[in-house]
N, C-alpha and C. Protein backbone atom coordinates (compact mmCIF):
# COMPACT_ATOMS: atom_id res chain seq x y z
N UNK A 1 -12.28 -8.73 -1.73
CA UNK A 1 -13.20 -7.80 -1.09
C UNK A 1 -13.74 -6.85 -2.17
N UNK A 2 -15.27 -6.47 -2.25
CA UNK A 2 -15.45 -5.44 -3.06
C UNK A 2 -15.02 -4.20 -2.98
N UNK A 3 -15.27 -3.51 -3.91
CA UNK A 3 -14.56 -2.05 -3.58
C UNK A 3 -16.33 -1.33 -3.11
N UNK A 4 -15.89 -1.45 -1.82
CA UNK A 4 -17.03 -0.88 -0.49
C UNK A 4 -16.31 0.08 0.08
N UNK A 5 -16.51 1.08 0.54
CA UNK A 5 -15.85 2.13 1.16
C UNK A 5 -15.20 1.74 2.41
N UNK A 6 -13.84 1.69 2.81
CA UNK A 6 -13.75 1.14 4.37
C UNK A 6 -13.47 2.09 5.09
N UNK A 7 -13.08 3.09 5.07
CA UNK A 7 -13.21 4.82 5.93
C UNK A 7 -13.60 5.64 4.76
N UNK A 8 -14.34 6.56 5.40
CA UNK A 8 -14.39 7.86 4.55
C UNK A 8 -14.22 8.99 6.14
N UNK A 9 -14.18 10.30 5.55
CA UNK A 9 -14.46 10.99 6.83
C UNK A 9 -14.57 12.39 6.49
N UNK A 10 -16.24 12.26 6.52
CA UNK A 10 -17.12 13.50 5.82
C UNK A 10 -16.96 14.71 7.06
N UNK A 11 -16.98 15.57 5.87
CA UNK A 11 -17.14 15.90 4.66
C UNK A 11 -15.99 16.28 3.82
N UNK A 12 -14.81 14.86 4.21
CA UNK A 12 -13.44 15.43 3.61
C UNK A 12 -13.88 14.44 2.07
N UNK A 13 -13.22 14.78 1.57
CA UNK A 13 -12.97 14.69 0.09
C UNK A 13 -12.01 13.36 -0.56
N UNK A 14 -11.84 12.76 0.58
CA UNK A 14 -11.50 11.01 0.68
C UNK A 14 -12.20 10.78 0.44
N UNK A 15 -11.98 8.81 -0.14
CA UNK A 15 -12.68 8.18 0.35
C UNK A 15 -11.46 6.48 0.39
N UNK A 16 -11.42 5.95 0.80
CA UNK A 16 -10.64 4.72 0.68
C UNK A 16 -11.29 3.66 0.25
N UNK A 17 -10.87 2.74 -0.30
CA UNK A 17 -11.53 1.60 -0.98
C UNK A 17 -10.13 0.57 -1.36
N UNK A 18 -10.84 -1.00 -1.83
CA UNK A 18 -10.02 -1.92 -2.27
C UNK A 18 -10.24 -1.82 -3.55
N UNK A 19 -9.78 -1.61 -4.52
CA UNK A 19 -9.32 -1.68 -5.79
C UNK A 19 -9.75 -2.60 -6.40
N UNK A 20 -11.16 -2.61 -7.24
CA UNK A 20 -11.59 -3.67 -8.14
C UNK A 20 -11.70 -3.56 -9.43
N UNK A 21 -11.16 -2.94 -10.08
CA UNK A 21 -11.38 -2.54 -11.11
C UNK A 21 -9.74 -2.71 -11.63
N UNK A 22 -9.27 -3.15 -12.99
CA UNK A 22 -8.62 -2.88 -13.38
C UNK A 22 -7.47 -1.25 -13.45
N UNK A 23 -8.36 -0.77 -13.94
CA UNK A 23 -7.76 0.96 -13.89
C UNK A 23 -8.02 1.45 -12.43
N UNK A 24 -8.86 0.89 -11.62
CA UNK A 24 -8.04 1.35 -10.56
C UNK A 24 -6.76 0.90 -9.51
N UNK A 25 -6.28 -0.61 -10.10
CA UNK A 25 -5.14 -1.07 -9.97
C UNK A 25 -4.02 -0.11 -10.68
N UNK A 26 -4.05 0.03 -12.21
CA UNK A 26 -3.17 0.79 -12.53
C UNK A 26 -3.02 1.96 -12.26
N UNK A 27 -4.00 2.42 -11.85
CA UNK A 27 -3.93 4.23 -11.08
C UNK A 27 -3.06 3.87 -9.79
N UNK A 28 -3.23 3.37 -8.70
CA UNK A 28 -2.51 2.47 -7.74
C UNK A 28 -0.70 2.61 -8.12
N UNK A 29 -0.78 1.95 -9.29
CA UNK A 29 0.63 1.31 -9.63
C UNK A 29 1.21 2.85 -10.49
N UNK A 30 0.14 3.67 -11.15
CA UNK A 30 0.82 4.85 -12.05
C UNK A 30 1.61 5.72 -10.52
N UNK A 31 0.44 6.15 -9.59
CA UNK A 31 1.17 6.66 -8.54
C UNK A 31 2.20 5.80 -7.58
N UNK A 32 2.39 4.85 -7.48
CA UNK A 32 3.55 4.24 -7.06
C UNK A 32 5.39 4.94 -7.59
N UNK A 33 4.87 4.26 -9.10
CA UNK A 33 5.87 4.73 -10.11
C UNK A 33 6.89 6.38 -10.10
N UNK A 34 5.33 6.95 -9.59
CA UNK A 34 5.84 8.42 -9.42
C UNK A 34 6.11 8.96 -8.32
N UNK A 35 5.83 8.31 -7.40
CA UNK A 35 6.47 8.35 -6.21
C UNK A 35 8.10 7.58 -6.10
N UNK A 36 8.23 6.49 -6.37
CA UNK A 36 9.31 5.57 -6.34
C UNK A 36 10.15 5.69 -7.41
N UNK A 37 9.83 5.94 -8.65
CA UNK A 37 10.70 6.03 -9.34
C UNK A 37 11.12 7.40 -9.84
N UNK A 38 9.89 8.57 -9.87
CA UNK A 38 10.18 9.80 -10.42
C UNK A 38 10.73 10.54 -9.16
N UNK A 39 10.20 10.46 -7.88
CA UNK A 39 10.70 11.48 -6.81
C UNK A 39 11.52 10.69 -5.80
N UNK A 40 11.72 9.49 -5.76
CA UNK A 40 12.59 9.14 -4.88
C UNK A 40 13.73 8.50 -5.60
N UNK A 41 13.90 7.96 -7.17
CA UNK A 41 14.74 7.76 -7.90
C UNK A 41 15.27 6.23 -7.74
N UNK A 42 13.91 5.34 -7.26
CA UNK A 42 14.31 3.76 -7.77
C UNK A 42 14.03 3.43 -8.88
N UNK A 43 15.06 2.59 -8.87
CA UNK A 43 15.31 1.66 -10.40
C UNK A 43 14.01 0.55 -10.60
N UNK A 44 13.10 0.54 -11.03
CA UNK A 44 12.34 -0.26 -10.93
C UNK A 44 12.06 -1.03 -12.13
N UNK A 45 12.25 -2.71 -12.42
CA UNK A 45 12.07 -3.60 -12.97
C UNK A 45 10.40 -3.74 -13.51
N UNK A 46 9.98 -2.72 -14.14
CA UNK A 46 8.49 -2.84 -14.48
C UNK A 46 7.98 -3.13 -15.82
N UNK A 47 6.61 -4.44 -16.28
CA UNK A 47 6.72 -4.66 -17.39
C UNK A 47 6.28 -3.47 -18.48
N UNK A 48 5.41 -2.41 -17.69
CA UNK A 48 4.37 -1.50 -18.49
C UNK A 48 5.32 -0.42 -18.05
N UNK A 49 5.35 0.25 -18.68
CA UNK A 49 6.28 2.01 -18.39
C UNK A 49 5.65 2.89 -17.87
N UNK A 50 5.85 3.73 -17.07
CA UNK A 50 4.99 4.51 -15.87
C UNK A 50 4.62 3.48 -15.06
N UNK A 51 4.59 2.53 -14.45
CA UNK A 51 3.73 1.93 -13.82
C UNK A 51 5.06 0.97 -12.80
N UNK A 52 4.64 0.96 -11.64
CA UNK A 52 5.44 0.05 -10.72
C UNK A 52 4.83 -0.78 -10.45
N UNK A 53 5.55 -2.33 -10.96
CA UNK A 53 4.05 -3.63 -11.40
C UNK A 53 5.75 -5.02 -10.68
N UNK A 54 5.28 -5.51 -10.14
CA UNK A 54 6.25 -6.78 -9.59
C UNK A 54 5.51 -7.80 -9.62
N UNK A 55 5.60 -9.17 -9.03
CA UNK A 55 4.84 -10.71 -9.36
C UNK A 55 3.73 -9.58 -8.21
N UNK A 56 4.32 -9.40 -6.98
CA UNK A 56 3.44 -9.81 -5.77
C UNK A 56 1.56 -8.90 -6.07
N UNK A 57 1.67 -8.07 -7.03
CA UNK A 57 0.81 -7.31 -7.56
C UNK A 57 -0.72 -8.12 -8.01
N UNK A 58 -0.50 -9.30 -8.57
CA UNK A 58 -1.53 -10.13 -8.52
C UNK A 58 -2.15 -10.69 -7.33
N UNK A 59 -1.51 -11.10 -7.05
CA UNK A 59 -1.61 -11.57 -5.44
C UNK A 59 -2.36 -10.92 -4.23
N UNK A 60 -2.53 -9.41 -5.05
CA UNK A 60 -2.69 -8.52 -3.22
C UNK A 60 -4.11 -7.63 -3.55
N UNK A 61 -4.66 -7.17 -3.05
CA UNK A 61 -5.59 -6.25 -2.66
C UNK A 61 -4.89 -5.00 -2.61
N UNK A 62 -5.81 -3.98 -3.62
CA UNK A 62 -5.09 -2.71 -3.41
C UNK A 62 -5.69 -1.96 -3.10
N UNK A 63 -5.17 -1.27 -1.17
CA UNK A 63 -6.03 -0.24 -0.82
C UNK A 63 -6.18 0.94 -1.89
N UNK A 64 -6.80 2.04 -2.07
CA UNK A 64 -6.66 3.15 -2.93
C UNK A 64 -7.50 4.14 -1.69
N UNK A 65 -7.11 5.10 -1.89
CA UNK A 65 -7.55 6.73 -1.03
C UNK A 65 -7.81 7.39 -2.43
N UNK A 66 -8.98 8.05 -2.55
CA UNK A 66 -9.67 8.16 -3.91
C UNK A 66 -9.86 9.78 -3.53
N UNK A 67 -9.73 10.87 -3.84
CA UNK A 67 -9.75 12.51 -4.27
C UNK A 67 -11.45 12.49 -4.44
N UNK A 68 -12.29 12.67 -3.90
CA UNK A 68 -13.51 12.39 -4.66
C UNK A 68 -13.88 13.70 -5.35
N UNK A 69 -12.96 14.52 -5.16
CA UNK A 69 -13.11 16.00 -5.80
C UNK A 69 -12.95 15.77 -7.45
N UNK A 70 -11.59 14.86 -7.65
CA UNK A 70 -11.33 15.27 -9.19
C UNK A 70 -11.43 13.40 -9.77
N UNK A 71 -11.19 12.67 -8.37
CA UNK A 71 -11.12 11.08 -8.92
C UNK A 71 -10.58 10.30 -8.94
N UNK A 72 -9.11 11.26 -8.57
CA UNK A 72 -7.76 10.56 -8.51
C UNK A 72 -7.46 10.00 -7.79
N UNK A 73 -6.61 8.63 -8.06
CA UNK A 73 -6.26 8.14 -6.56
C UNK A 73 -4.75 8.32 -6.12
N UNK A 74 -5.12 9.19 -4.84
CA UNK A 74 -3.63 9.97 -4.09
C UNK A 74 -2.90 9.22 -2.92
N UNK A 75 -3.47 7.88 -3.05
CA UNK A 75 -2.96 7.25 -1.79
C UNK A 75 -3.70 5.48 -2.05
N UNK A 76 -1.85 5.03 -1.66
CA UNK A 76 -2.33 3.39 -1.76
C UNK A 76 -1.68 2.46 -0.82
N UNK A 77 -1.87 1.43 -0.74
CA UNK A 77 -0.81 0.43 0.21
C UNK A 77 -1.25 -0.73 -0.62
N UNK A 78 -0.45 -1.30 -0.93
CA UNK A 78 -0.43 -3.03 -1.42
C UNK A 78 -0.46 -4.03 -0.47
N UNK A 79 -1.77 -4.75 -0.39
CA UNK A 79 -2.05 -5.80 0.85
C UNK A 79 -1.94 -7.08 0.19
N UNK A 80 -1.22 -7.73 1.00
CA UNK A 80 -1.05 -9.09 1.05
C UNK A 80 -1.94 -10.24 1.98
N UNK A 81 -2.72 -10.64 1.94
CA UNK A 81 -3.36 -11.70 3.03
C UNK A 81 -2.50 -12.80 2.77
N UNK A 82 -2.75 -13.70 4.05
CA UNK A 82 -2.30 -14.99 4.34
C UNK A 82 -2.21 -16.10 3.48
N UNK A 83 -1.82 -16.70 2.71
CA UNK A 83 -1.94 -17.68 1.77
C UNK A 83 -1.91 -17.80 0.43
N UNK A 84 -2.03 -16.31 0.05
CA UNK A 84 -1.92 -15.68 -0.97
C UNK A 84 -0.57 -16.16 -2.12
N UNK A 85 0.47 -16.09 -1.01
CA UNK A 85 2.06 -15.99 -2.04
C UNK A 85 2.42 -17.20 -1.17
N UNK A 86 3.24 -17.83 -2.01
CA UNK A 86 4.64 -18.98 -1.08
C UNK A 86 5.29 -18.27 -0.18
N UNK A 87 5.55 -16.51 -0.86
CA UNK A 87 6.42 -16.34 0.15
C UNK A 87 5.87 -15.21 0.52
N UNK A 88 6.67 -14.04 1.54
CA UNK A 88 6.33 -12.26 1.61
C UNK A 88 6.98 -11.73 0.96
N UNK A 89 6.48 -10.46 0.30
CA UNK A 89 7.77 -9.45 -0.18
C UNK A 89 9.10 -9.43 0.86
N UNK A 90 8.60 -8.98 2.37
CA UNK A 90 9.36 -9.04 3.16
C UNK A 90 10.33 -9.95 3.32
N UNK A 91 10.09 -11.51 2.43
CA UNK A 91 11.17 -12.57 3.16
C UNK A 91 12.19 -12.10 2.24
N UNK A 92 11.91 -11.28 1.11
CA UNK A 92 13.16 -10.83 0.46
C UNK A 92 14.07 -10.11 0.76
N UNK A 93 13.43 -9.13 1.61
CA UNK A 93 14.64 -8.36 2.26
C UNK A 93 15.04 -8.75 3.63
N UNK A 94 14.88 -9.54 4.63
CA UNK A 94 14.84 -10.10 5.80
C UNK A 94 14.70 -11.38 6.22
N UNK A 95 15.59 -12.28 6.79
CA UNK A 95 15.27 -13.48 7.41
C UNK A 95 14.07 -12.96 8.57
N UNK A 96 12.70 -13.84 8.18
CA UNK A 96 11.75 -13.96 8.88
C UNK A 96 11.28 -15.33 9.47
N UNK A 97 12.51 -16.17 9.41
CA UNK A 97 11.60 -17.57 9.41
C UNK A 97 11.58 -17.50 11.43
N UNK A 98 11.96 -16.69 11.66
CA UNK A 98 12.12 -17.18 13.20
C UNK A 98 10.36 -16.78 13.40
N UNK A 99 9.28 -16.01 12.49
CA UNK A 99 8.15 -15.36 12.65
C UNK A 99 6.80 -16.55 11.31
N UNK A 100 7.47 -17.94 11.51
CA UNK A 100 6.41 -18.91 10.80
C UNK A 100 5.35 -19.40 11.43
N UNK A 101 5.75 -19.38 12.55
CA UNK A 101 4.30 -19.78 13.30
C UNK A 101 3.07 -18.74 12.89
N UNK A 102 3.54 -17.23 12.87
CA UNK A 102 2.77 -16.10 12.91
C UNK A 102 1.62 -16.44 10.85
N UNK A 103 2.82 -16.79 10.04
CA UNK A 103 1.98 -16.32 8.88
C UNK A 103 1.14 -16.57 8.64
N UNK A 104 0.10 -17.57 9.27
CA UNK A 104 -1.25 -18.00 8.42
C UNK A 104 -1.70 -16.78 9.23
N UNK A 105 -1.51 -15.74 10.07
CA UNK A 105 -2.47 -14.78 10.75
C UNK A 105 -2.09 -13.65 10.28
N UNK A 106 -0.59 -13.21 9.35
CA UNK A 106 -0.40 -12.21 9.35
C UNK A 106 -0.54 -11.55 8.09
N UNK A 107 -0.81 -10.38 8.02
CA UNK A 107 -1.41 -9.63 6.76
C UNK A 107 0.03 -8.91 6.05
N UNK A 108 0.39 -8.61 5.16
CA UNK A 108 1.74 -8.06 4.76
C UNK A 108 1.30 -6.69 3.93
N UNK A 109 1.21 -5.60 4.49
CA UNK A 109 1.23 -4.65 3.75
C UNK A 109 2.54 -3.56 3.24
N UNK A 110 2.56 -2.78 2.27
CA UNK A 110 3.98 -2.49 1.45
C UNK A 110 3.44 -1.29 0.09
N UNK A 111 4.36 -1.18 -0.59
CA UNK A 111 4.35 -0.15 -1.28
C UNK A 111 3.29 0.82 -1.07
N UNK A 112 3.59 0.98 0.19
CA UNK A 112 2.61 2.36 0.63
C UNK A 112 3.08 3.89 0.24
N UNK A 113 2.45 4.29 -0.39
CA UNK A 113 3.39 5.64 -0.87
C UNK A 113 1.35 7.16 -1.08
N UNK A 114 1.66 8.49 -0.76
CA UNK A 114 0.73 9.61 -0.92
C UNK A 114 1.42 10.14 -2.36
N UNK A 115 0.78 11.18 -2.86
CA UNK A 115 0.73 11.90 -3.80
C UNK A 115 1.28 12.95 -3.34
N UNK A 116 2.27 13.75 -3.76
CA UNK A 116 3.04 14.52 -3.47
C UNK A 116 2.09 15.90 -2.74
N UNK A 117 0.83 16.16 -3.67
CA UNK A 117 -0.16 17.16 -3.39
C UNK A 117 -0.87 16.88 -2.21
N UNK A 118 -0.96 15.75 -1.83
CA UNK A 118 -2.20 15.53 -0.46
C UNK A 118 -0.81 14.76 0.69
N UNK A 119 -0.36 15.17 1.13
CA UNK A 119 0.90 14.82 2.42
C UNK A 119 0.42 15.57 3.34
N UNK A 120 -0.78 16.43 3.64
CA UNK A 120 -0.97 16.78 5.02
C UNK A 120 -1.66 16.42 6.03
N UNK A 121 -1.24 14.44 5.91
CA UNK A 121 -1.17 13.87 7.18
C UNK A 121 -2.53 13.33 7.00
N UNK A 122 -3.87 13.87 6.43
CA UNK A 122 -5.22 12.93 6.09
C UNK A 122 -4.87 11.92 5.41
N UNK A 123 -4.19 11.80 4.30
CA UNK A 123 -4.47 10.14 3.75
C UNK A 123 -3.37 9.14 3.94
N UNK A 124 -2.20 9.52 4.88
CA UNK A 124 -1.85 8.27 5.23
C UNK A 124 -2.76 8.05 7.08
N UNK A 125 -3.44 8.52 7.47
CA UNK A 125 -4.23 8.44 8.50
C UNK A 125 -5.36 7.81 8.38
N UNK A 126 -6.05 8.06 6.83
CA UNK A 126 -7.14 7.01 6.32
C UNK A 126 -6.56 6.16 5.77
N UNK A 127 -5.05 5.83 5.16
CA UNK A 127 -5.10 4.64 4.77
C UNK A 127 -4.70 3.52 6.38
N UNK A 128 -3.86 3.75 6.99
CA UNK A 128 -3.48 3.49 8.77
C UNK A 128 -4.80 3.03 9.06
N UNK A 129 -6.04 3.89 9.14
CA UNK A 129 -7.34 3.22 9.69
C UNK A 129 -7.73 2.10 8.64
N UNK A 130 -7.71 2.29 7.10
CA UNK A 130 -8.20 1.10 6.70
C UNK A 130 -7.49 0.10 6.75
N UNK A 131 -6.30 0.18 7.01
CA UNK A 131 -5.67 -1.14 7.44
C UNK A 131 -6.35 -1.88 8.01
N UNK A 132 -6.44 -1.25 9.22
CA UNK A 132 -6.87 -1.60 10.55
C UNK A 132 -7.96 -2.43 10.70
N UNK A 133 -8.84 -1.75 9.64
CA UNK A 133 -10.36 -2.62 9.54
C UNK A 133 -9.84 -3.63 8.69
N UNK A 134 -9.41 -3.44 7.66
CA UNK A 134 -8.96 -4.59 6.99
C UNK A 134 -8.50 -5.81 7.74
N UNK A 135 -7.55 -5.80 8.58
CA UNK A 135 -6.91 -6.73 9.44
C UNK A 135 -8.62 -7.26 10.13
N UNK A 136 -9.32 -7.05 10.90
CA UNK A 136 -10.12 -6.97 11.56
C UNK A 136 -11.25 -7.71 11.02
N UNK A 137 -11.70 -7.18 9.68
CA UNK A 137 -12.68 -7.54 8.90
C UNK A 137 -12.15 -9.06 8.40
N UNK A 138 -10.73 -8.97 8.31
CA UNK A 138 -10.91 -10.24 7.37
C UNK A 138 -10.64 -11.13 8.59
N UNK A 139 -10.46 -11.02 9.47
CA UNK A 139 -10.13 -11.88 10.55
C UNK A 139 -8.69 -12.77 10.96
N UNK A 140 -7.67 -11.40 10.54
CA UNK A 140 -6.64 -11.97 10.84
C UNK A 140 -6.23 -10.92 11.37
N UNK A 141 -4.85 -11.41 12.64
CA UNK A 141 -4.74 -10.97 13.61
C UNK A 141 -3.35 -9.72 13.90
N UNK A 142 -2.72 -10.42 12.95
CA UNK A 142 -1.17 -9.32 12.25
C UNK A 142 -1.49 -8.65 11.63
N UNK A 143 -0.79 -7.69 11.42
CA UNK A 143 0.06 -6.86 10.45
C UNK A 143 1.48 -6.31 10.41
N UNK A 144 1.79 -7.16 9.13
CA UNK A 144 3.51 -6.52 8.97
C UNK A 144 3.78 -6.25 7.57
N UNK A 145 5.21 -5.87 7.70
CA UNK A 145 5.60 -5.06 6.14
C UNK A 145 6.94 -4.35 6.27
N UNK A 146 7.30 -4.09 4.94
CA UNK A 146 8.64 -3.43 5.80
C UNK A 146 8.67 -1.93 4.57
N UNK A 147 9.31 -0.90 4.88
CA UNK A 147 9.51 0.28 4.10
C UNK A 147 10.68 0.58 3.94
N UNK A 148 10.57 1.59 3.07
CA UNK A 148 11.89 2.50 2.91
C UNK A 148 12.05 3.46 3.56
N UNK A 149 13.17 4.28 4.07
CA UNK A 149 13.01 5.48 4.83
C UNK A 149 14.17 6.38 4.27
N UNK A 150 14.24 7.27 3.31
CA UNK A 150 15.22 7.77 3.29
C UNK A 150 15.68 8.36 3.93
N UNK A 151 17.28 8.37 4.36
CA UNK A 151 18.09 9.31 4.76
C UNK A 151 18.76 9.76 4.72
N UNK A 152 18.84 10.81 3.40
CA UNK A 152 19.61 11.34 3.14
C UNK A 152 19.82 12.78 4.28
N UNK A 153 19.17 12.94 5.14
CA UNK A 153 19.45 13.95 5.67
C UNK A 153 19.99 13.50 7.29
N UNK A 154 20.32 12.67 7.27
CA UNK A 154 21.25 11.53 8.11
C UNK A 154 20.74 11.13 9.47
N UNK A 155 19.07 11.19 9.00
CA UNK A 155 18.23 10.26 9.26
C UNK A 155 17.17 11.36 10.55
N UNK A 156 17.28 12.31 10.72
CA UNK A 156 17.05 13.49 11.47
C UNK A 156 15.06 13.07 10.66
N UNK A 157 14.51 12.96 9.81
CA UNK A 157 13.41 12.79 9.37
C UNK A 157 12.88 11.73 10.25
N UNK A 158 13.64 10.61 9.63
CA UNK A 158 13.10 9.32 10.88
C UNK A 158 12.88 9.24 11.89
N UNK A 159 13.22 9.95 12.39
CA UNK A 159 13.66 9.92 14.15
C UNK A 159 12.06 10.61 14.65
């Protein structure tokens, strides 16, 4: 998909897009890193330093939520379409085979993570809607994925 705007919502200072550009993959993957590895403290297997980079990274479409104030991108989700991989990220952490009928329809989205500075609830709400179109636009009918949830506070957040 080009990088075409798939929500904006003027006159906020978003804008969301699929990631065509090289550097804006690694902007994607720099804020991953610093989310996952600097503030939540995973160990992450990455080939480039700063950067949270795995196989499934080729493979996927990367939403980005773009700051149009300074440029930055403060918000991402890693999409997977149908046919893409042999397998899901997900089949790694979960027996899914009872859900094979579903995969040629289902979309796999994941390493969804905001920027510590923009968490008040706009850009995981524009990235949630571009999902949405995404699923829609490309003409498939799922969406799944699986996250992390910490709980260290014995789970009182989650709830």
């Amino acid at each position: 998909m080009p990088s075409t705007p798939l929500v904006a919502t003027p006159p906020s200072s978003y804008v969301t897009s699929i990631a065509d550009t090289t550097e804006q993959i690694r902007a994607a993957q720099r804020l991953r890193h610093r989310v996952f590895a600097e503030e939540l403290g995973a160990a992450l297997d990455t080939p480039l330093p700063g950067h949270d980079i795995d196989a499934f990274d080729d493979l996927a479409d990367h939403l980005i939520v773009t700051d149009t104030s300074s440029g930055d991108v403060v918000g991402t989700y890693r999409i997977i379409p149908p046919g893409r991989a042999r397998r899901s990220y997900s089949d790694g952490e979960f027996d899914l085979v009872a859900l094979n009928a579903l995969r040629s329809s289902t979309v796999e989205a994941g390493r969804s993570c905001v920027h510590p500075d923009h968490r008040s609830g706009a850009v995981i709400t524009l990235m949630w809607s571009a999902l949405a179109r995404y699923v829609l636009l490309s003409g498939h009918r799922y969406l799944a994925g699986c996250a992390s949830v910490p709980l260290a506070d014995g789970g009182r957040a989650a709830t």
